[in-house]
Protein backbone atom coordinates (compact mmCIF):
# COMPACT_ATOMS: atom_id res chain seq x y z
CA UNK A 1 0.18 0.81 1.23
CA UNK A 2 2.74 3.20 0.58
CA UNK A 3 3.26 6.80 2.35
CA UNK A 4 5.72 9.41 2.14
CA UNK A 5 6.72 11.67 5.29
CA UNK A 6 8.90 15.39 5.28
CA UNK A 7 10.70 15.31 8.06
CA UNK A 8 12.77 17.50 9.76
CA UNK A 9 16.51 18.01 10.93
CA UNK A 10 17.25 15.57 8.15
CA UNK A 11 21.28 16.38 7.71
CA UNK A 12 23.40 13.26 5.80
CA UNK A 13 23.57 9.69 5.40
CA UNK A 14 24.00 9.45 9.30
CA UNK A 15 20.61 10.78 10.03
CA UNK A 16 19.54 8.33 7.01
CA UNK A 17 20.42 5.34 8.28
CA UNK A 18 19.55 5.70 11.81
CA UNK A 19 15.82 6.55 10.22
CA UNK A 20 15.91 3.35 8.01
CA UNK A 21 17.20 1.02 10.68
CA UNK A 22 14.76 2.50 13.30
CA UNK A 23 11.64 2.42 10.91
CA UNK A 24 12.55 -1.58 9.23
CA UNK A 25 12.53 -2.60 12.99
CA UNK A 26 8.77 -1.36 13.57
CA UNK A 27 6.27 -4.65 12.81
CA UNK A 28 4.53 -3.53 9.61
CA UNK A 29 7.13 -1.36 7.27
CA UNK A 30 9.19 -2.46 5.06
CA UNK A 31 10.92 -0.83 2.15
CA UNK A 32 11.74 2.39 3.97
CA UNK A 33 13.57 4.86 1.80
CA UNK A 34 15.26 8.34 3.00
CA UNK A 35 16.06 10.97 0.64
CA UNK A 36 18.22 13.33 1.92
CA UNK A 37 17.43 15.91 -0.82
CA UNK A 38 13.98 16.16 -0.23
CA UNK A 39 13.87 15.61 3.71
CA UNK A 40 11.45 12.95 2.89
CA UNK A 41 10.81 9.53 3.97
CA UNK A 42 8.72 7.12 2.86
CA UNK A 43 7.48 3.40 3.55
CA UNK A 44 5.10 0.66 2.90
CA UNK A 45 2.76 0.04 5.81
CA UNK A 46 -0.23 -2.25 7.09
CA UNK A 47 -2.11 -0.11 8.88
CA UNK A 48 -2.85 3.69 10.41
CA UNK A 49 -1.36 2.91 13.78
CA UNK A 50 1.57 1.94 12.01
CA UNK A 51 1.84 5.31 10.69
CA UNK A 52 1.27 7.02 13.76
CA UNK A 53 4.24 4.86 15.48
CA UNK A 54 5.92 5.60 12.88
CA UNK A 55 5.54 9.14 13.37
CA UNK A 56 6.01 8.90 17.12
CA UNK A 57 9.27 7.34 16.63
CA UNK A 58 10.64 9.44 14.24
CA UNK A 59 9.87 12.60 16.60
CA UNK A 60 11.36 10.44 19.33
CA UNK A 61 14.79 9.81 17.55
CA UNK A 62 14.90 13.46 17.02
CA UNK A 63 13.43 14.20 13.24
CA UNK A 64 9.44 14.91 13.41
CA UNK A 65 7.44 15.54 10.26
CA UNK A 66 7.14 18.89 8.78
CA UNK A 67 4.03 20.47 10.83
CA UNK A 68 5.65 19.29 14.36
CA UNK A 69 6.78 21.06 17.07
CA UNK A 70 10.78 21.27 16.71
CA UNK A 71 12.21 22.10 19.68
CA UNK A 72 15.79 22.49 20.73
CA UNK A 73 15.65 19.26 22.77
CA UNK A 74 14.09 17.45 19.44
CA UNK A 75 17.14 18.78 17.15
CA UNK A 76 19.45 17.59 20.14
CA UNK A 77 17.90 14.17 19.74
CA UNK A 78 18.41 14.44 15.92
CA UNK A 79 22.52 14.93 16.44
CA UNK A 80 22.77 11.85 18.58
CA UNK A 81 20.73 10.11 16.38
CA UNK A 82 22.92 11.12 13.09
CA UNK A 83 26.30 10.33 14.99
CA UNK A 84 25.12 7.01 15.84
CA UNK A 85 23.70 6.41 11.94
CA UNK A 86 27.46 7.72 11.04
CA UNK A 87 29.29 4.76 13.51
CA UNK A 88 26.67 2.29 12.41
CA UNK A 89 27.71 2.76 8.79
């Protein structure tokens, strides 16, 4: 199955590949895509607790779906998470 998240705090290709490398790690999602235009992210799945890991983890690394508390310590996370996407490049 396929789903599609918006996200938030989405800001380059930095943020985009920490997402994709964090997501293609989880057991059950492949083919994770990031569109950077859109602040949208989406991904084949096996199940509904994948998707709710999924969400979990994206709100952990700092970019929550649209709908989720934000907080300042949430778009902190989101920075660190986009400078290490940029190194990992």
């Amino acid at each position: 199955m396929n789903t599609t998240f918006e996200i938030q705090n989405l800001k380059c290709h930095g943020c985009a590949n920490t997402i994709t490398t964090k997501l293609s790690a989880l057991k059950g999602i492949d083919e994770v895509v990031v569109n950077n235009e859109n602040n949208t992210v989406s991904f084949n799945y096996e199940d509904e607790e994948t998707i709710s890991t999924a969400k979990d983890l994206l709100h952990n690394i700092g970019y929550p779906t649209v709908g989720e508390k934000n907080a300042l310590t949430t778009k902190a996370k989101s920075f660190v998470s986009c400078a290490i996407g940029r190194m990992n490049n």
